[in-house]
C-alpha atoms as a PDB file:
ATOM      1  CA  UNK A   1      60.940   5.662  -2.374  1.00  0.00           C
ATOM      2  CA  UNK A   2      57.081   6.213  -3.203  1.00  0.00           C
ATOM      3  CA  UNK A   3      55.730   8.126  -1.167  1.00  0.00           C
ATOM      4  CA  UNK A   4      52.815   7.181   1.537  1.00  0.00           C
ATOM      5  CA  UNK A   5      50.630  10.356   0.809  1.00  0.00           C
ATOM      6  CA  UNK A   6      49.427   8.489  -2.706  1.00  0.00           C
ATOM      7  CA  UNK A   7      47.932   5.640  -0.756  1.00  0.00           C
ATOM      8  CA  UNK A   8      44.807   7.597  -0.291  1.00  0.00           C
ATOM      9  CA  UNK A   9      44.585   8.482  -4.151  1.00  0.00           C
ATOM     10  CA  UNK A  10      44.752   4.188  -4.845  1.00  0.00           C
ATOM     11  CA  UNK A  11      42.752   3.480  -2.475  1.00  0.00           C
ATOM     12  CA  UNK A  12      39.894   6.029  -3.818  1.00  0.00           C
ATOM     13  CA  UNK A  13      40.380   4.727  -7.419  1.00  0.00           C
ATOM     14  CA  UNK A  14      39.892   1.085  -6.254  1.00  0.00           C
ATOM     15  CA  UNK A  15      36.490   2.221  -4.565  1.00  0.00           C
ATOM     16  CA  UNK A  16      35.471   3.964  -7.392  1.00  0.00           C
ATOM     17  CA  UNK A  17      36.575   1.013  -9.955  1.00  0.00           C
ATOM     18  CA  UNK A  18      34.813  -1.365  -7.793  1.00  0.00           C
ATOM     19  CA  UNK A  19      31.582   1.128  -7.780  1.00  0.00           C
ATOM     20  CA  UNK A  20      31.905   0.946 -11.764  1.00  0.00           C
ATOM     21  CA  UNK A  21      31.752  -2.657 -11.649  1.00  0.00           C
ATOM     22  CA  UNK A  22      28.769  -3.020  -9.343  1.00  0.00           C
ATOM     23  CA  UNK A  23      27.446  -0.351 -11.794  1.00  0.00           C
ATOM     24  CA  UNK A  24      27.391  -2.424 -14.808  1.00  0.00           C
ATOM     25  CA  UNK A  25      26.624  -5.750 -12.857  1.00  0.00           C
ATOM     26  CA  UNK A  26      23.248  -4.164 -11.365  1.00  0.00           C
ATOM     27  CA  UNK A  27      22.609  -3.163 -15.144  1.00  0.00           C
ATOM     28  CA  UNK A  28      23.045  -6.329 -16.495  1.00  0.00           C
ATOM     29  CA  UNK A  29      20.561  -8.028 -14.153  1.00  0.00           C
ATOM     30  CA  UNK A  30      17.875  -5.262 -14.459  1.00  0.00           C
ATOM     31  CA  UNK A  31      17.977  -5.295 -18.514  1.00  0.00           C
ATOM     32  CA  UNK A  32      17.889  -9.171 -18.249  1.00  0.00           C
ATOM     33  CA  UNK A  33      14.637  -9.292 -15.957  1.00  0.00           C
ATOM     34  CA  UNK A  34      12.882  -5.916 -18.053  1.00  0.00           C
ATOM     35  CA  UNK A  35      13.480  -7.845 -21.203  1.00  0.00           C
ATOM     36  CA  UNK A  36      13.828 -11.559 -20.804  1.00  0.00           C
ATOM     37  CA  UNK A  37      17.321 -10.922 -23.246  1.00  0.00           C
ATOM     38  CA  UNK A  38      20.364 -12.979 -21.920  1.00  0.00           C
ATOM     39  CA  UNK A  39      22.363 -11.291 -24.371  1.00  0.00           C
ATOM     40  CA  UNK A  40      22.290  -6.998 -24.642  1.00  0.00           C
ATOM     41  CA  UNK A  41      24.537  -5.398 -26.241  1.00  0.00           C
ATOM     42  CA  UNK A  42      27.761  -4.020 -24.506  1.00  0.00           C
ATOM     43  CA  UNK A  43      26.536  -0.569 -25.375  1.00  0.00           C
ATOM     44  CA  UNK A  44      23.226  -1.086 -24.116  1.00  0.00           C
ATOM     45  CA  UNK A  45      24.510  -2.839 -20.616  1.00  0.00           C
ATOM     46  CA  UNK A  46      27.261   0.564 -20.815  1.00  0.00           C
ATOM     47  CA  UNK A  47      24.551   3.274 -21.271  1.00  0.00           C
ATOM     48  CA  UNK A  48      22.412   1.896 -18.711  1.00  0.00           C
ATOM     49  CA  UNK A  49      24.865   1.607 -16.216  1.00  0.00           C
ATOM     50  CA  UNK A  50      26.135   5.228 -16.716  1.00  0.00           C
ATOM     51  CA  UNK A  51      29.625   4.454 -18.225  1.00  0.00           C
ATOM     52  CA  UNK A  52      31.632   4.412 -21.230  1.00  0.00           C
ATOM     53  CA  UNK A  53      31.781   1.097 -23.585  1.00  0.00           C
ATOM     54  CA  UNK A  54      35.622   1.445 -23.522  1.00  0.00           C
ATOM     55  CA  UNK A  55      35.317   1.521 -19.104  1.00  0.00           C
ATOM     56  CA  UNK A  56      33.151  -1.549 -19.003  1.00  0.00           C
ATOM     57  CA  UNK A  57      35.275  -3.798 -21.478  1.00  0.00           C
ATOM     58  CA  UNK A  58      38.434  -2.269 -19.209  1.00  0.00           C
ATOM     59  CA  UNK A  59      36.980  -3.644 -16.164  1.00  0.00           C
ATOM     60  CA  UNK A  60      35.049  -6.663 -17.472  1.00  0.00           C
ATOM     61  CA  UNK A  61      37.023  -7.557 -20.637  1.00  0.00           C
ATOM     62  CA  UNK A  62      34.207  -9.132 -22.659  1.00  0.00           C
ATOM     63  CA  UNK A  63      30.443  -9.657 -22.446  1.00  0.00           C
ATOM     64  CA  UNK A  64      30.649 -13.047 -21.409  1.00  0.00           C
ATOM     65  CA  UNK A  65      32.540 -12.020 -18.245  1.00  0.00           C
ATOM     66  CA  UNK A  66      30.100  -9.456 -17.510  1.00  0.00           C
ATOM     67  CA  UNK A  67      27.502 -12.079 -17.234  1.00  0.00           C
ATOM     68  CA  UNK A  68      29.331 -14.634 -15.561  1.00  0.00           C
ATOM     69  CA  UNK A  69      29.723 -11.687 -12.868  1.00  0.00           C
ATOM     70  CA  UNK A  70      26.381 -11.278 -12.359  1.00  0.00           C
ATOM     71  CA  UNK A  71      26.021 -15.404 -12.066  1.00  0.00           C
ATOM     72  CA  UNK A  72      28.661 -15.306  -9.183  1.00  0.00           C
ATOM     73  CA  UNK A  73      27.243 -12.005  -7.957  1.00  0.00           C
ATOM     74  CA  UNK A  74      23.723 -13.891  -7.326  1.00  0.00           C
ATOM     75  CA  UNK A  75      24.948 -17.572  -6.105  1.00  0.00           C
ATOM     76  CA  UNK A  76      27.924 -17.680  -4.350  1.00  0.00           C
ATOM     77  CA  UNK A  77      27.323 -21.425  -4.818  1.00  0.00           C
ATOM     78  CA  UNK A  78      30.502 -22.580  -4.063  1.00  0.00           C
ATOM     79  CA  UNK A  79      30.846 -21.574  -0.660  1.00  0.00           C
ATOM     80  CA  UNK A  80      27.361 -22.369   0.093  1.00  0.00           C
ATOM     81  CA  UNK A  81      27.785 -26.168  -1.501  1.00  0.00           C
ATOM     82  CA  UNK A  82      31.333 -26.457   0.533  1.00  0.00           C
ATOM     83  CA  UNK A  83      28.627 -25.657   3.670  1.00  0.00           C
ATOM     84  CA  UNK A  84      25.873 -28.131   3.199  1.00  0.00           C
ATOM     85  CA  UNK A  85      25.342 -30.623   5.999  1.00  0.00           C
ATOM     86  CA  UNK A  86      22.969 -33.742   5.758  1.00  0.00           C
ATOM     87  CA  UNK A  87      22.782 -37.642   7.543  1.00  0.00           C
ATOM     88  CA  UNK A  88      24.262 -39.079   4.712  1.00  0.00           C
ATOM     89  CA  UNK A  89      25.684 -38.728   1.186  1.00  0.00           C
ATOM     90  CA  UNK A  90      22.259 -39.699  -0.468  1.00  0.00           C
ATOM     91  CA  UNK A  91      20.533 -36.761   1.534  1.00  0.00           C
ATOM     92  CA  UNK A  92      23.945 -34.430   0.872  1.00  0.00           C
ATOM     93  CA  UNK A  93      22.696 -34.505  -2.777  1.00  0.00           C
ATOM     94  CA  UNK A  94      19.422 -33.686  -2.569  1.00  0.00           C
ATOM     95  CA  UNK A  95      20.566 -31.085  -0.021  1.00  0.00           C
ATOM     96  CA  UNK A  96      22.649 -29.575  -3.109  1.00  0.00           C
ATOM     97  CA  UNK A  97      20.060 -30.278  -6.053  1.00  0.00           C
ATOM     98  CA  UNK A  98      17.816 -28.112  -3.532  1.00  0.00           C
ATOM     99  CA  UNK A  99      20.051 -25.524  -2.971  1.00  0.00           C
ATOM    100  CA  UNK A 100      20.409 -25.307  -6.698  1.00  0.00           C
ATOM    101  CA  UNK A 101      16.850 -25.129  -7.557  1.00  0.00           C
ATOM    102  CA  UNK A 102      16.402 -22.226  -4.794  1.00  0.00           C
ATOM    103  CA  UNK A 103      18.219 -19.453  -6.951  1.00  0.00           C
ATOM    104  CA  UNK A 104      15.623 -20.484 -10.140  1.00  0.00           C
ATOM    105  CA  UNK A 105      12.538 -20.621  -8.192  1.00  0.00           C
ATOM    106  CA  UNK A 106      12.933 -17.261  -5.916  1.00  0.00           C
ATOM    107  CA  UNK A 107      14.108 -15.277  -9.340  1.00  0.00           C
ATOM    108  CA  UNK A 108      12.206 -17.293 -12.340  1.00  0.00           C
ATOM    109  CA  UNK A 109      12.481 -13.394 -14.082  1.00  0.00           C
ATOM    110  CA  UNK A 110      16.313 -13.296 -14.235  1.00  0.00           C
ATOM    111  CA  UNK A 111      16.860 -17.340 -14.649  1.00  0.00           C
ATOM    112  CA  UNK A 112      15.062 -18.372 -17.104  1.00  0.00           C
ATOM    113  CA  UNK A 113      16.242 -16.153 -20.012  1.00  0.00           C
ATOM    114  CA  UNK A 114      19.571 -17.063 -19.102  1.00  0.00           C
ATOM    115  CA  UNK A 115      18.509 -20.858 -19.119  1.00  0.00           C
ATOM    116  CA  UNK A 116      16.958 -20.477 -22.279  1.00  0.00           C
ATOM    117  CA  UNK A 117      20.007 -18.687 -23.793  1.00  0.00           C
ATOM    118  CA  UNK A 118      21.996 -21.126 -22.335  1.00  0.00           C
ATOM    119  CA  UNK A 119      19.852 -24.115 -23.557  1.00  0.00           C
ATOM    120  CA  UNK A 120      19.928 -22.224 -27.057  1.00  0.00           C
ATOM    121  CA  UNK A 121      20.541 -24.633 -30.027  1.00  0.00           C
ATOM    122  CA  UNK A 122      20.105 -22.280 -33.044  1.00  0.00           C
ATOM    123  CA  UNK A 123      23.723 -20.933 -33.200  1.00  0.00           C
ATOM    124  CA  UNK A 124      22.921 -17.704 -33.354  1.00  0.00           C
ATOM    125  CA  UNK A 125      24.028 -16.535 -30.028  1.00  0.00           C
ATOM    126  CA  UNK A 126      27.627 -14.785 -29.744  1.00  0.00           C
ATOM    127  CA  UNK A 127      28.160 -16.160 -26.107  1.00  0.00           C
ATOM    128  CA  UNK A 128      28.204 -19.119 -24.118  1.00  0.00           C
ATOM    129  CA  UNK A 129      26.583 -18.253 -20.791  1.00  0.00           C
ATOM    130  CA  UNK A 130      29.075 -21.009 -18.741  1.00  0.00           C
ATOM    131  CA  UNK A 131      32.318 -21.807 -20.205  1.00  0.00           C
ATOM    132  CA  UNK A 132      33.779 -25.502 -20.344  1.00  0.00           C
ATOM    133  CA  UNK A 133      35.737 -25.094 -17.588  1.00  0.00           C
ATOM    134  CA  UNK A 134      33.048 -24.002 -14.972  1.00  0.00           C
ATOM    135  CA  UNK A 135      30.793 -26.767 -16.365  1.00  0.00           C
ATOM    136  CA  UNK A 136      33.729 -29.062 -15.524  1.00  0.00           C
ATOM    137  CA  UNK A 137      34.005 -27.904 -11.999  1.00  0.00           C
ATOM    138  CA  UNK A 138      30.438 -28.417 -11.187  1.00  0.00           C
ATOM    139  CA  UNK A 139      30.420 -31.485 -12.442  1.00  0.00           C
ATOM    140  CA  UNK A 140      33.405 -32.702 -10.367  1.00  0.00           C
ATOM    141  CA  UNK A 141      31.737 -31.168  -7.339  1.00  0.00           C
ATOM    142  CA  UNK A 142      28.660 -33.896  -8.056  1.00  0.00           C
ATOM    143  CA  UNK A 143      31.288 -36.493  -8.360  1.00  0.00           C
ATOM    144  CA  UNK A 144      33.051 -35.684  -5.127  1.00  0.00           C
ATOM    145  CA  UNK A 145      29.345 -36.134  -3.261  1.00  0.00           C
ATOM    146  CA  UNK A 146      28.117 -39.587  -5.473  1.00  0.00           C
ATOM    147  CA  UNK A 147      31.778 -41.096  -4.571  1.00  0.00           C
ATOM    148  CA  UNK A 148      31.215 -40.472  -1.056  1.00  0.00           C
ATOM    149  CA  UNK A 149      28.045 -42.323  -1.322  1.00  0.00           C
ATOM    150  CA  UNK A 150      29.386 -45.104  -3.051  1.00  0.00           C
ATOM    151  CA  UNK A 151      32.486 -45.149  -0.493  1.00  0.00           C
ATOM    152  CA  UNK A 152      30.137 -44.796   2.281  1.00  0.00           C
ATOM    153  CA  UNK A 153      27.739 -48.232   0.872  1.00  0.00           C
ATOM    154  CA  UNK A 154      24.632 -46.317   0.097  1.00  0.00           C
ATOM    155  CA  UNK A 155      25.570 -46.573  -3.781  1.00  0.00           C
ATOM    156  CA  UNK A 156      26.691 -50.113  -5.468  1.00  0.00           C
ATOM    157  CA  UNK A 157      30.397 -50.227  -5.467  1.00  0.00           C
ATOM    158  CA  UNK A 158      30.931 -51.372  -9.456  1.00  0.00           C
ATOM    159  CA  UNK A 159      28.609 -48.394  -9.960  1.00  0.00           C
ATOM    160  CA  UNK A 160      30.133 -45.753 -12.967  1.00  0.00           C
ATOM    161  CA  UNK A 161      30.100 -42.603 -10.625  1.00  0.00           C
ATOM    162  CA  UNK A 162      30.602 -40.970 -14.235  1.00  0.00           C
ATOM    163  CA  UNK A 163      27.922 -42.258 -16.143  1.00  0.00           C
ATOM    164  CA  UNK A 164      25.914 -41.672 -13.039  1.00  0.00           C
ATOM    165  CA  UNK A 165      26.601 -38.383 -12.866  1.00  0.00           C
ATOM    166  CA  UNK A 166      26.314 -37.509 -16.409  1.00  0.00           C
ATOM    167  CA  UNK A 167      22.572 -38.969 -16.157  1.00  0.00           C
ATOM    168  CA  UNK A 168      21.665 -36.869 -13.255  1.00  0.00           C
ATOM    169  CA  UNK A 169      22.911 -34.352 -15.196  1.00  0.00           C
ATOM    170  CA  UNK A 170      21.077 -35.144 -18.571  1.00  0.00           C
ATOM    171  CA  UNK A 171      17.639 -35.135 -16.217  1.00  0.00           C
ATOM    172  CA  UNK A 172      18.228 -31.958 -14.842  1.00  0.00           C
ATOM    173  CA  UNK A 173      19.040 -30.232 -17.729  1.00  0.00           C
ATOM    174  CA  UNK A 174      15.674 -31.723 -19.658  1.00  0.00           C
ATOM    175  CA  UNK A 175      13.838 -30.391 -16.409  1.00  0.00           C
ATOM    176  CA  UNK A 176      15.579 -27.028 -16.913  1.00  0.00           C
ATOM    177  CA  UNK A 177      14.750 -27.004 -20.556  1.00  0.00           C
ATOM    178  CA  UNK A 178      10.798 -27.637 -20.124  1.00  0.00           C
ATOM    179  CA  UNK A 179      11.241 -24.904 -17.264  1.00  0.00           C
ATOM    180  CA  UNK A 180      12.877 -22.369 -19.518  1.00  0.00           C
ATOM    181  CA  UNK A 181      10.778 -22.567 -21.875  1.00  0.00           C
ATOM    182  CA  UNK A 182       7.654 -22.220 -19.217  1.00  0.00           C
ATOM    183  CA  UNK A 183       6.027 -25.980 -20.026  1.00  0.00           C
ATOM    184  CA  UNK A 184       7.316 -26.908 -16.449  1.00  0.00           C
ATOM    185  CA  UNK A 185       5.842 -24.444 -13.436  1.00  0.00           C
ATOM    186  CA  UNK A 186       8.160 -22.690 -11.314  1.00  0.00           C
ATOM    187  CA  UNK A 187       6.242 -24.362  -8.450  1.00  0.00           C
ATOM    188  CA  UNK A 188       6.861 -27.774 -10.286  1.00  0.00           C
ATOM    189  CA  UNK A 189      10.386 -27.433 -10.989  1.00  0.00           C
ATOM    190  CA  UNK A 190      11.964 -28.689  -7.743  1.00  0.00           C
ATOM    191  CA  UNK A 191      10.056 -31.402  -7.051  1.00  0.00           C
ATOM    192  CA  UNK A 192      10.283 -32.721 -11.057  1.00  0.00           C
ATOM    193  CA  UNK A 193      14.123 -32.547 -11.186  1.00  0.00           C
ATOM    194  CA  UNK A 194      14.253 -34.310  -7.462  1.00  0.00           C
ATOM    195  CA  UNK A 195      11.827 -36.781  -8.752  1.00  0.00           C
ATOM    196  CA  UNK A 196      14.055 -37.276 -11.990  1.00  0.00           C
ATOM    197  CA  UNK A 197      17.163 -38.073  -9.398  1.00  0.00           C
ATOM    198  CA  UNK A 198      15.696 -39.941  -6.999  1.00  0.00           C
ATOM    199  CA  UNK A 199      14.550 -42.768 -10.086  1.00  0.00           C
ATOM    200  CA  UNK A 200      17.744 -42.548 -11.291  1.00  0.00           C
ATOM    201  CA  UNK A 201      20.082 -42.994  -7.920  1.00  0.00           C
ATOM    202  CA  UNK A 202      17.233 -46.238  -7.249  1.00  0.00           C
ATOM    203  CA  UNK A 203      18.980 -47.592  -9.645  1.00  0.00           C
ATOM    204  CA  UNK A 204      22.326 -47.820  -8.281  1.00  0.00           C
ATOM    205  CA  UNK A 205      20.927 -47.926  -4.538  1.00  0.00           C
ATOM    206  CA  UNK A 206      21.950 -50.542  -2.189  1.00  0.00           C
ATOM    207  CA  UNK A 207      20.016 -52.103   0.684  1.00  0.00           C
ATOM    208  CA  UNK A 208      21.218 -49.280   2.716  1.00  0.00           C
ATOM    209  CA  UNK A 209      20.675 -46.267   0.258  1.00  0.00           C
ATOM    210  CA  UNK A 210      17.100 -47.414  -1.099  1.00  0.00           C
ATOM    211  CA  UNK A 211      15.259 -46.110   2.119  1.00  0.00           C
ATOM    212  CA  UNK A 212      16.276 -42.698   1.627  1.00  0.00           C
ATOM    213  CA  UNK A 213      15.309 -42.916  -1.837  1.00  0.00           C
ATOM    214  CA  UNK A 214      11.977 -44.057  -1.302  1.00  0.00           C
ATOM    215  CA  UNK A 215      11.266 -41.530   1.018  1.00  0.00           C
ATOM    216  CA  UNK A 216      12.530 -38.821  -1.221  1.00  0.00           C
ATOM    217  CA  UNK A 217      10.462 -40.107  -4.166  1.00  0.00           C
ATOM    218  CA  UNK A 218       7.462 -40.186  -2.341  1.00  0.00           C
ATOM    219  CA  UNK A 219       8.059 -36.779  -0.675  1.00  0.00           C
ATOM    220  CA  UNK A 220       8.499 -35.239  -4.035  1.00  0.00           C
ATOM    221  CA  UNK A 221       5.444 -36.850  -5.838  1.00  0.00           C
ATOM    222  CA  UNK A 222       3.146 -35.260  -3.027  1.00  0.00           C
ATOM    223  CA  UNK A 223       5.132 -31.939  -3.635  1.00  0.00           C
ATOM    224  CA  UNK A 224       4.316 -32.000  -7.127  1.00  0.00           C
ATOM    225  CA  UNK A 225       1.495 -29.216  -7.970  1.00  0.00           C
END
């Protein structure tokens, strides 16, 4: 039978891994605002958070988890998505394109070098900042909210919720892109990207969503700097 005086000992090295962790996480986001580099070495991110290459791939297992860790470190998106309340399902994503925005604009220094490795075309970085599989979940998350819109009338019901997600997509990510690479203002970037959504859902509005639109588009357009 194991004995209950080692339950201290555990618990102590779970603090301390967890410490570790925090460790290299807080190092990661520091080297990525001092440098505008989405991608330091492991030895670098290691050195600067006080540990030993071999403890941070232990805990972390690659770079590209380490980064990732920092993402959900800083969002907590999720959980704060799951939580949004608005009047309706037109509002609900505007609600969530806002909430997304929020993280860019109140820390341009740490976002955009991760948007612009992210957004990198050259092939010459050894990491892809968000795998398939979380791209895939997002993605289904904007689904979930245009179906309820459709469902709900404010959306045409033969309307692709697919293709109309992947456009909303493809607007924000060209918004993102100019951002990135600083030809779009922080100050500009929410109400662009809104802008970009609000023409596109018009498009697929009915008689009951287009109200909501308007008013979006021209609450945007007098937001823009």
């Amino acid at each position: 039978m194991t004995s209950t005086s080692t339950l201290p000992d555990i618990g102590q090295r779970e603090r301390a891994k967890e410490e570790r962790r925090q460790r290299i996480i807080r190092a990661v986001r520091d080297l990525i605002r001092e440098t505008g580099d989405a991608n330091p070495s492991m030895r670098l991110i290691a050195s600067r958070a006080g540990v030993s290459i071999a403890t941070a791939y232990n805990l972390f297992g690659s770079k590209q988890a380490v980064v990732l860790a920092v993402l959900e470190d800083r969002q907590n998106f999720k959980e704060r998505f799951a939580s949004l309340k608005a009047r309706n399902p037109i509002d609900l994503v505007f609600a969530a394109h806002e909430l997304a925005v929020s993280y860019y604009t109140h820390d341009p220094e740490f976002y955009r070098p991760l948007w612009r490795a992210l957004l990198d075309s050259s092939g010459k970085s050894d990491m892809s900042i968000v795998p398939p599989e979380r791209q895939a979940e997002t993605r289904a998350a904007w689904r979930t909210v245009l179906l309820q819109a459709r469902d709900d009338g404010y959306l045409d019901k033969d309307e692709s919720i697919e293709w109309l997600e992947r456009s909303l997509t493809h607007s924000a990510t060209g918004a993102m892109l100019s951002w990135a690479t600083e030809a779009l203002s922080t100050e500009a970037l929410l109400p662009s990207a809104g802008l970009g959504y609000a023409y596109i859902l018009s498009a697929a509005a009915t008689a009951k969503g287009r109200p909501t639109l308007k008013q979006r588009i021209a609450s945007y357009k007098a937001s823009l700097p």
